[in-house]
Every structure is written in structure tokens, then in C-alpha cells.
N, C-alpha and C. Protein backbone atom coordinates (compact mmCIF):
# COMPACT_ATOMS: atom_id res chain seq x y z
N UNK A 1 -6.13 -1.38 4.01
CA UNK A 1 -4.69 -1.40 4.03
C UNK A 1 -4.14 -0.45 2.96
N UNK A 2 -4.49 -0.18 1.95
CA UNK A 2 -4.35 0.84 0.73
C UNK A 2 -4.31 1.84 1.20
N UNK A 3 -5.72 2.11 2.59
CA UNK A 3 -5.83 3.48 2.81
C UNK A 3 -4.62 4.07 3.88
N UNK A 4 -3.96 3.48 4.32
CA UNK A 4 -2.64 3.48 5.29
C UNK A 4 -1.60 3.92 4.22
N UNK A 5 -1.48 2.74 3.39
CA UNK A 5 -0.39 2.85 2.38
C UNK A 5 -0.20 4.14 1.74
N UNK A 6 -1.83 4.86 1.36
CA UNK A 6 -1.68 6.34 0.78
C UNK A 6 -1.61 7.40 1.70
N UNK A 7 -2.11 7.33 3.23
CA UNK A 7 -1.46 7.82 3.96
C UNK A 7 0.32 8.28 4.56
N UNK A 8 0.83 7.20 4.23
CA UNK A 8 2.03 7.01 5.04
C UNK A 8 2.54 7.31 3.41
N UNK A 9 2.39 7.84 2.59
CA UNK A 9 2.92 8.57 1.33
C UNK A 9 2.38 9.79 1.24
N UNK A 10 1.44 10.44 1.72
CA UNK A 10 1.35 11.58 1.98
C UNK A 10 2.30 12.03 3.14
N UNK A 11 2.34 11.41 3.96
CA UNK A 11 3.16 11.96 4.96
C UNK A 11 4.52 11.97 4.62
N UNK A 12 5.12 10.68 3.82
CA UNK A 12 6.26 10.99 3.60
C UNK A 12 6.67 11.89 2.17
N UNK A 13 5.45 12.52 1.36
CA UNK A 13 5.46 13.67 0.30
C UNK A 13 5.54 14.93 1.80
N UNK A 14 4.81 15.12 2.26
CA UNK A 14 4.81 16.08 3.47
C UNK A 14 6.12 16.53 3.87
N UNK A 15 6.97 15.64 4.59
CA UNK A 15 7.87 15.73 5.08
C UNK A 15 9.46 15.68 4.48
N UNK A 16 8.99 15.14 3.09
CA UNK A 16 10.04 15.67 1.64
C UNK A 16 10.07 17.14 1.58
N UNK A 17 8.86 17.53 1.80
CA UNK A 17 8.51 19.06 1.24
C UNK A 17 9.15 20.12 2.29
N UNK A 18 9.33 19.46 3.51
CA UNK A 18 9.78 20.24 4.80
C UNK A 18 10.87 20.47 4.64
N UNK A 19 11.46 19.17 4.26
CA UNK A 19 13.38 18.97 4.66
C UNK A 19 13.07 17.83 5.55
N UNK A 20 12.32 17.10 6.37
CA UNK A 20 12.35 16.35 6.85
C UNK A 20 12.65 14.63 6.34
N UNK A 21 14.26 14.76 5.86
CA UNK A 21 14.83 13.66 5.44
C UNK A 21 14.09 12.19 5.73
N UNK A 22 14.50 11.86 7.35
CA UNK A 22 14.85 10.49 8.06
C UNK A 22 13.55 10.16 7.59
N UNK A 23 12.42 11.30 8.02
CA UNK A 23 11.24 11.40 8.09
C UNK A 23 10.37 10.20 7.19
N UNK A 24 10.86 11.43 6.19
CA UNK A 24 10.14 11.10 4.87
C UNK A 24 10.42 9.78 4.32
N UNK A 25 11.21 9.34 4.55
CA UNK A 25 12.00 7.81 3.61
C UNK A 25 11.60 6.90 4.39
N UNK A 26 11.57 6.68 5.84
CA UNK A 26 10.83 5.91 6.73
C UNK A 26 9.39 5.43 6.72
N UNK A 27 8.81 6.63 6.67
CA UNK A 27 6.99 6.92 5.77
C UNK A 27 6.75 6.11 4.39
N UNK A 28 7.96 6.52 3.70
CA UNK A 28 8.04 6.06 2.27
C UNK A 28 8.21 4.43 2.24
N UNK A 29 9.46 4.08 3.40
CA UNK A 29 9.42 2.65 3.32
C UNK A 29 8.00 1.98 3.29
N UNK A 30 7.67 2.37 4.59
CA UNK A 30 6.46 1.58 5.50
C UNK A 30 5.07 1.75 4.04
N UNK A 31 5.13 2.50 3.56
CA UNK A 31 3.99 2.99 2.49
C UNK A 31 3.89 1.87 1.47
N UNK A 32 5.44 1.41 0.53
CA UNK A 32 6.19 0.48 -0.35
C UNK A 32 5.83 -0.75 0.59
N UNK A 33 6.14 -0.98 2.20
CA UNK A 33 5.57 -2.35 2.39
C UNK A 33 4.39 -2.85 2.44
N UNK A 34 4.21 -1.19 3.08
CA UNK A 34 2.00 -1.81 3.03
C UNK A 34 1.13 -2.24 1.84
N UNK A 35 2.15 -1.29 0.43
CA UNK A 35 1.14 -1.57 -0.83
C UNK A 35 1.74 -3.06 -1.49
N UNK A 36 2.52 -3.22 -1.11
CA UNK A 36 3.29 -4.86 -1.28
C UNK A 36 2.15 -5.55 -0.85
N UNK A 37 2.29 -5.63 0.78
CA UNK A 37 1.14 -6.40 1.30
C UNK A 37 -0.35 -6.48 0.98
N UNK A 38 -0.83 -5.39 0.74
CA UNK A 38 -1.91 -5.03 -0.21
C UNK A 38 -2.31 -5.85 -1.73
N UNK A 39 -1.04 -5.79 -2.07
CA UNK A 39 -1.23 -6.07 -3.81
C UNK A 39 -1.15 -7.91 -3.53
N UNK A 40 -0.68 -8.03 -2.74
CA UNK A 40 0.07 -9.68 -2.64
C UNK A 40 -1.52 -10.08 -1.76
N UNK A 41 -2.46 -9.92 -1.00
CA UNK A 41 -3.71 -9.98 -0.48
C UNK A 41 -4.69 -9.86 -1.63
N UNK A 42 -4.86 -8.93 -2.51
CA UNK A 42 -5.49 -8.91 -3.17
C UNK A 42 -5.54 -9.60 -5.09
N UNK A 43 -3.94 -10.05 -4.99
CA UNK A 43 -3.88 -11.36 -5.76
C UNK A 43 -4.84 -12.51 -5.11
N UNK A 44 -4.28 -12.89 -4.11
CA UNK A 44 -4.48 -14.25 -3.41
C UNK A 44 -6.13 -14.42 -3.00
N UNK A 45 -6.48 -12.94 -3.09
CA UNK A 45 -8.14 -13.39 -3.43
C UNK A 45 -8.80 -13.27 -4.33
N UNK A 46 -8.04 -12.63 -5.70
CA UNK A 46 -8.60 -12.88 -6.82
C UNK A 46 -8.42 -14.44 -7.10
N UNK A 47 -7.34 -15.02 -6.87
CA UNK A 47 -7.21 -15.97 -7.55
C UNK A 47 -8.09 -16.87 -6.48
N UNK A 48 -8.36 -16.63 -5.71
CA UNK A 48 -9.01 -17.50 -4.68
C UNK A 48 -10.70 -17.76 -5.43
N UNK A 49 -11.02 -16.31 -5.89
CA UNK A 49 -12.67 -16.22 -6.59
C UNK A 49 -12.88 -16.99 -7.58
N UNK A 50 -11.57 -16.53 -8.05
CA UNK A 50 -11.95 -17.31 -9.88
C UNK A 50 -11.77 -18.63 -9.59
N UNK A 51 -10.83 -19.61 -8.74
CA UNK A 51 -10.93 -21.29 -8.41
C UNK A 51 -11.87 -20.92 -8.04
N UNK A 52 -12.86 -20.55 -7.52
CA UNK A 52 -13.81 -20.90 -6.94
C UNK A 52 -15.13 -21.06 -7.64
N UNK A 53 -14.27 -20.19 -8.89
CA UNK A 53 -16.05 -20.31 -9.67
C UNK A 53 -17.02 -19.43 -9.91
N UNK A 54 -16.66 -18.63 -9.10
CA UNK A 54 -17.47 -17.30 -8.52
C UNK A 54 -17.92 -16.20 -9.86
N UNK A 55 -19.35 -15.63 -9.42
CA UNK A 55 -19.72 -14.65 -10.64
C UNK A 55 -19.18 -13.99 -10.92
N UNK A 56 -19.30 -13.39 -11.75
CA UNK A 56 -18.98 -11.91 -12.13
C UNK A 56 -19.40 -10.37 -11.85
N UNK A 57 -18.85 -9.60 -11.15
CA UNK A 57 -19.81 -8.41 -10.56
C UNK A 57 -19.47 -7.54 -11.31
């Protein structure tokens, strides 16, 4: 999901660089929701490891 998120920010750096306004800020949204969703997933399984007890890697 990260790797989307840095996608869809390249594209919307891309399309900054064009002039492609609507473009770019749309890209940019969707980028800001994916790494939301990302960061908020990868809380919820850290905290999931450590209740759990789990080693250390």
C-alpha cells in the first residue's frame, strides 16, 4: 500500500511539473489517503505484536 501511495505522488509531482492542475491534486489527494491508511495499518499491527508478546527481529 506504501508502494501505491509513492506512486500516486510521483504522478501527482509529474503532473505539477506539466501544468496539469486537476491532475496533480487528485493524485496528491488519493497518495495523503493511501499513506493515512498505511500508517493507521501499520500502527494497529505494531501494537497488535507487542500485546502479543512477540520477539524481537
Amino acid at each position: 500500500m506504501l508502494r501505491y501511495a509513492l506512486i500516486f505522488l510521483v504522478i501527482a509531482i509529474i503532473a505539477a511539473v506539466f501544468g496539469f492542475g486537476g491532475i496533480a491534486a487528485g493524485a496528491a489527494t488519493i497518495a495523503k489517503i493511501l499513506f493515512g491508511v498505511f500508517l493507521v495499518l501499520f500502527l494497529v499491527g505494531l501494537i497488535m505484536h507487542l500485546s502479543r508478546g512477540g520477539t524481537a527481529v
